[in-house]
Protein backbone atom coordinates (compact mmCIF):
# COMPACT_ATOMS: atom_id res chain seq x y z
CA UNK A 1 0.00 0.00 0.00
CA UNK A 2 1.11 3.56 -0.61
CA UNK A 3 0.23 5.08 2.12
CA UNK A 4 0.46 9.30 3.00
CA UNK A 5 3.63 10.61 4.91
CA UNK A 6 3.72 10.26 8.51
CA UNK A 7 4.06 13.73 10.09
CA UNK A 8 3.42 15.82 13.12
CA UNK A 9 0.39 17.49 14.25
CA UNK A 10 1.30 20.40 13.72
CA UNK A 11 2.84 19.68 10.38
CA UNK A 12 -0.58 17.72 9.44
CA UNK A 13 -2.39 21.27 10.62
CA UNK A 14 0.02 23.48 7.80
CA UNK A 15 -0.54 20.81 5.44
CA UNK A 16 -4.07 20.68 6.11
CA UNK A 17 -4.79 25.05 6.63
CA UNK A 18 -3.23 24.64 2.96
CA UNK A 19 -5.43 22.40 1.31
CA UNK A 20 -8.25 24.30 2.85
CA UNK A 21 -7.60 27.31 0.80
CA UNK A 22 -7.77 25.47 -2.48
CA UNK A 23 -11.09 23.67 -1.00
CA UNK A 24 -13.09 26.96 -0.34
CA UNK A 25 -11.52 28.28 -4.18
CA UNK A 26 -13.78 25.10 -5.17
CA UNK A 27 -16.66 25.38 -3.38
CA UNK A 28 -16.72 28.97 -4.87
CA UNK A 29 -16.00 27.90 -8.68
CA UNK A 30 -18.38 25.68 -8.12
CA UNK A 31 -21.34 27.86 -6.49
CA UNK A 32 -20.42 29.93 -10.16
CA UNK A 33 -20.55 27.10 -12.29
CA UNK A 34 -24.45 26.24 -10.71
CA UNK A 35 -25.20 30.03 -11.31
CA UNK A 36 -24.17 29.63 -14.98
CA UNK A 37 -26.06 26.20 -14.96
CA UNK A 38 -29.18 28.06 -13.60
CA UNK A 39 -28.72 30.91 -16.12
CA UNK A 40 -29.07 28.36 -19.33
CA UNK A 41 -31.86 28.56 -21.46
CA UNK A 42 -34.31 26.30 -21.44
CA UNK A 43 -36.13 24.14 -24.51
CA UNK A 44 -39.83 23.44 -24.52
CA UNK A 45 -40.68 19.87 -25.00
CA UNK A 46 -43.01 19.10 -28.10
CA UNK A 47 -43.31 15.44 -28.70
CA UNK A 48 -45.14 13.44 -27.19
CA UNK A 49 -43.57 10.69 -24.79
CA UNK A 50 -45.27 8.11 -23.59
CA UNK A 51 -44.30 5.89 -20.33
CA UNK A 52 -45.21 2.72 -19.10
CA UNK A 53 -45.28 2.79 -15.10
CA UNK A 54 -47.40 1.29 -11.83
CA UNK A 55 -50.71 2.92 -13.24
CA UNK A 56 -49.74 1.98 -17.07
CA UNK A 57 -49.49 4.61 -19.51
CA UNK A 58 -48.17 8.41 -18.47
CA UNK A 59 -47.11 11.20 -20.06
CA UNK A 60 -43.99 13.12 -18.99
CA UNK A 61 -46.20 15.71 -17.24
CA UNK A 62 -47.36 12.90 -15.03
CA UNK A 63 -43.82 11.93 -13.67
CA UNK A 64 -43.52 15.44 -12.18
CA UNK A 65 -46.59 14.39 -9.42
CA UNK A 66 -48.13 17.87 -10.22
CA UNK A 67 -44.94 19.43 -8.66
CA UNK A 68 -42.48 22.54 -10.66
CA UNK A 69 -39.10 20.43 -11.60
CA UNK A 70 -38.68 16.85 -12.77
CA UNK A 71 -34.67 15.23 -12.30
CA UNK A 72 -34.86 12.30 -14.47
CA UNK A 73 -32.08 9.29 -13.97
CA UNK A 74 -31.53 7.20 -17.33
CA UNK A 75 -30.89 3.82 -15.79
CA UNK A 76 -29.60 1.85 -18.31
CA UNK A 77 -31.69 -1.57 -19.08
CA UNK A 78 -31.60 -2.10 -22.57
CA UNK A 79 -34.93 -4.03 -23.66
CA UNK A 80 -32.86 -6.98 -24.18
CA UNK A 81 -30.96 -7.23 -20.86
CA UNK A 82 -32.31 -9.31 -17.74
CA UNK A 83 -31.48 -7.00 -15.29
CA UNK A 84 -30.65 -3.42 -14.80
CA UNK A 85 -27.11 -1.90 -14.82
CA UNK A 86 -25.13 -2.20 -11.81
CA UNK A 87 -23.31 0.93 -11.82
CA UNK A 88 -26.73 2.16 -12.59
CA UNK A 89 -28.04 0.66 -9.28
CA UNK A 90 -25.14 1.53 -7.18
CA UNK A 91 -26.48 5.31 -8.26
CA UNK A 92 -29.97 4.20 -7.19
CA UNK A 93 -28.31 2.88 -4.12
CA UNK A 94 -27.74 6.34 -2.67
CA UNK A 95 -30.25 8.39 -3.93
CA UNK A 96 -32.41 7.82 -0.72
CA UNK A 97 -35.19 9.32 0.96
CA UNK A 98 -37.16 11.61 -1.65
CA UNK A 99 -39.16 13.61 0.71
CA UNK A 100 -36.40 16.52 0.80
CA UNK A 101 -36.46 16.43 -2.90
CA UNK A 102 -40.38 17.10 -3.22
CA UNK A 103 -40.35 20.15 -0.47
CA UNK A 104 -38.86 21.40 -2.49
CA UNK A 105 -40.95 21.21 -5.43
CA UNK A 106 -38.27 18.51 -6.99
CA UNK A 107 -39.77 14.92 -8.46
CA UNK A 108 -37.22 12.31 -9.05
CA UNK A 109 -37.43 8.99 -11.42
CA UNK A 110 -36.22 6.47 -12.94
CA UNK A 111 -36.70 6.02 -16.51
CA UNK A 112 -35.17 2.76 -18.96
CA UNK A 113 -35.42 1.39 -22.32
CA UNK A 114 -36.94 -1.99 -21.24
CA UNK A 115 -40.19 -2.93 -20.64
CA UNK A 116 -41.80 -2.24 -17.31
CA UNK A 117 -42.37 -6.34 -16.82
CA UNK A 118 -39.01 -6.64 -16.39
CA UNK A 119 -38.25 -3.24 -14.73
CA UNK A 120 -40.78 -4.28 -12.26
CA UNK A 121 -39.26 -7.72 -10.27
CA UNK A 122 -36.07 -5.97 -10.73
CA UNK A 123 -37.12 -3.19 -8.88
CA UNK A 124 -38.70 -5.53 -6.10
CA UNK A 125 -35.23 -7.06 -5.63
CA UNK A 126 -33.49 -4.31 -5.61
CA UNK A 127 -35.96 -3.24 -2.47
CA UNK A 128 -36.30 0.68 -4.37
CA UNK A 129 -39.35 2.72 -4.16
CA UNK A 130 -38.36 5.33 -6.35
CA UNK A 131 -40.63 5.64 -9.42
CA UNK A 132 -39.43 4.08 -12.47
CA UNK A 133 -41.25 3.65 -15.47
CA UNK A 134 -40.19 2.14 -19.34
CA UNK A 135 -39.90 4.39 -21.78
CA UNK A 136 -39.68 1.57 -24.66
CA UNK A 137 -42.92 3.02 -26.02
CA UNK A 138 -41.08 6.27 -27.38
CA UNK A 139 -38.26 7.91 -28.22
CA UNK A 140 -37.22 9.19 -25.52
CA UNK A 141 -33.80 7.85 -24.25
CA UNK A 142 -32.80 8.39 -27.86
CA UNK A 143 -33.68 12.03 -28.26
CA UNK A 144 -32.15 13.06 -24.73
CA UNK A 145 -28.20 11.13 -25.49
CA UNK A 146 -29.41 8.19 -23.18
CA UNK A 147 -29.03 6.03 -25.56
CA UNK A 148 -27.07 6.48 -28.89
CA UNK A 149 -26.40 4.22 -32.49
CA UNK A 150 -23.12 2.66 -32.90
CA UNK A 151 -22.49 0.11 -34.97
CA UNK A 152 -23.32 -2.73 -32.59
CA UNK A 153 -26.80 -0.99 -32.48
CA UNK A 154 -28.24 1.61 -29.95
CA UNK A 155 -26.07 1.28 -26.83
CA UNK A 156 -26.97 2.24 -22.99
CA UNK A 157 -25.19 5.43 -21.74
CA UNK A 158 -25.65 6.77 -18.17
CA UNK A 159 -27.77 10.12 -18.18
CA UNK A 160 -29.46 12.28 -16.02
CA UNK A 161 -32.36 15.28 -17.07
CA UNK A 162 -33.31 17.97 -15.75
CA UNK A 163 -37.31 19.51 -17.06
CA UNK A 164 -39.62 22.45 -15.44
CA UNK A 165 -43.03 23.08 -16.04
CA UNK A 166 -45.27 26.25 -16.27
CA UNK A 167 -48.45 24.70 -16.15
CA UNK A 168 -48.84 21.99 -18.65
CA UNK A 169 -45.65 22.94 -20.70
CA UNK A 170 -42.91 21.34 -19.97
CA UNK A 171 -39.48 22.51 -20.59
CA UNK A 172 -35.77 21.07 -20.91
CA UNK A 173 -33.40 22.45 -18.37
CA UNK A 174 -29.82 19.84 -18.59
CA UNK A 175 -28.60 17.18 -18.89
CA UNK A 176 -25.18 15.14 -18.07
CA UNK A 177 -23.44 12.15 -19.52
CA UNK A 178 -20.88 9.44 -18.30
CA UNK A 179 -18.50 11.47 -15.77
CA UNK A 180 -20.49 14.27 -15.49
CA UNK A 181 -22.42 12.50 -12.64
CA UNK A 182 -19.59 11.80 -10.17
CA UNK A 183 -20.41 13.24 -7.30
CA UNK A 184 -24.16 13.26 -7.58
CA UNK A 185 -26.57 11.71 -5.57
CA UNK A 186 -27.34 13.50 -2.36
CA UNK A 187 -30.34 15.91 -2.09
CA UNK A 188 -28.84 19.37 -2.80
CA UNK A 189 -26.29 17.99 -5.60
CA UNK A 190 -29.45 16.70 -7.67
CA UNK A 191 -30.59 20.31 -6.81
CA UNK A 192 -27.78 22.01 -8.29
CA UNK A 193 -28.88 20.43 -11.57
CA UNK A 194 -32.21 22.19 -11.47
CA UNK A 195 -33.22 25.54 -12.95
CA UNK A 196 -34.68 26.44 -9.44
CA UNK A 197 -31.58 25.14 -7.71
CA UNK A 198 -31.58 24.27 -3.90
CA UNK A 199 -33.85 27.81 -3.27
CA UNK A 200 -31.83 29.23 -0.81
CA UNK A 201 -31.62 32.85 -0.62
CA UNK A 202 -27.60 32.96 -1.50
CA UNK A 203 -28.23 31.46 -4.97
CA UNK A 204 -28.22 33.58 -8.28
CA UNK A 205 -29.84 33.91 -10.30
CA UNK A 206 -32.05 36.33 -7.80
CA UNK A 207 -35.76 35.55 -7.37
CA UNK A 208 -35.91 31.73 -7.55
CA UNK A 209 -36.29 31.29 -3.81
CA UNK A 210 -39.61 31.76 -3.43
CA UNK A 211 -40.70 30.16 -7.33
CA UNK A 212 -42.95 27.51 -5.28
CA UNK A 213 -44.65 30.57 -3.11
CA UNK A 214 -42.97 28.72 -0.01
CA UNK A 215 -40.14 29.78 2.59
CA UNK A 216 -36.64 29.22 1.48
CA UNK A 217 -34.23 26.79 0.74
CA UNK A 218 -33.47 25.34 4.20
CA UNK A 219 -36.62 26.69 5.82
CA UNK A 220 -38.30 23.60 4.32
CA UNK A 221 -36.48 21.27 5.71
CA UNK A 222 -38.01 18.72 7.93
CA UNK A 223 -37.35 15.00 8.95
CA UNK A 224 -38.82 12.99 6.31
CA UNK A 225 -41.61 11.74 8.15
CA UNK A 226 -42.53 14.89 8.82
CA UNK A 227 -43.42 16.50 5.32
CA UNK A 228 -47.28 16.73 4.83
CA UNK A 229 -46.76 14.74 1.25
């Protein structure tokens, strides 16, 4: 094993006051890189997707649960595969609790290329509750990179999607492919994603805070069983 160099304390401490500056210079590139994310344009969605889920057919409209932003995770299962990915699950693994999600106006899901007969026992083994539906009745993996033609024929990539709604129209926000979703997984990184961000009052743009008409950010925050949804 290659192990770090032994040192003192008070070595360790200079060492570690050191690192710390180019930790904060990260945290702030990276608070400017989710105001620039926040600041993209956005892309109204016109066709018409259709989903295969619990209640049978939905629309994308229906996987936001009547709630502002929609993150959705492309978990690749190719309509030929007998189970799900399993980097794809190890994702799945973490994502957790969605309550803190949805205060803040936030649905998550699951979305693959195979059909929901096999999405379903995989699903019970996997002991998840976060919605998943098939999306092998449309185009959709296809149109948003999820899944792309080589010449070995379409091949799984892992994806994530952002969308927001103003009433029934529903708009494209981001997306991120392959390494662009290290780190990603806990409540407020999904967030970051998201044209509305976490809410807090800190975040630029100004004026997204209050979007859902509700206090702030943090303010919202509750213990899980807690949340009146």
């Amino acid at each position: 094993m290659g192990l770090p160099n032994a040192v003192t304390r008070e070595q360790w401490r200079a060492a570690r006051e050191e690192l710390l500056v180019l930790e904060k210079a990260a945290t702030r590139a990276r608070d400017a890189l989710n105001t620039r994310r926040r600041e993209l344009p956005m892309v109204e969605i016109d066709a018409l997707y259709v989903f295969e889920g619990p209640d049978g057919k939905a629309e994308l409209l229906d996987l936001f649960e009547g709630r502002s932003q929609l993150v959705v995770y492309h978990f690749m299962f190719a309509p030929d595969w007998d189970a799900g990915c399993r980097s794809c699950s190890g994702f799945l693994d973490q994502i957790g609790h969605l309550a803190h999600l949805r205060a803040r106006g936030t649905a998550f899901a699951a979305v693959s290329r195979a059909p929901f007969t096999k999405i379903l026992p995989f699903k019970a083994r996997m002991g998840w509750t976060v919605p998943w539906y098939s999306s092998h009745l449309s185009e959709f993996n296809e149109d948003f990179g999820a899944t792309v033609e080589s010449d070995e024929g379409p091949q799984e990539r892992p994806a994530l999607s952002c969308f927001v709604r103003d009433g029934e129209r529903v708009f494209h926000t981001y997306s991120a492919f392959d390494r662009g979703l290290d780190n990603i997984g806990f409540t407020s990184n999904l967030l970051d994603l998201t044209a509305l961000g976490r809410q807090e009052e800190w975040e630029k743009p100004e004026g997204r805070a209050s979007s859902l008409g509700a206090p702030a950010g943090s303010a919202r925050l509750r213990y899980h069983d807690e949340y009146d949804d």
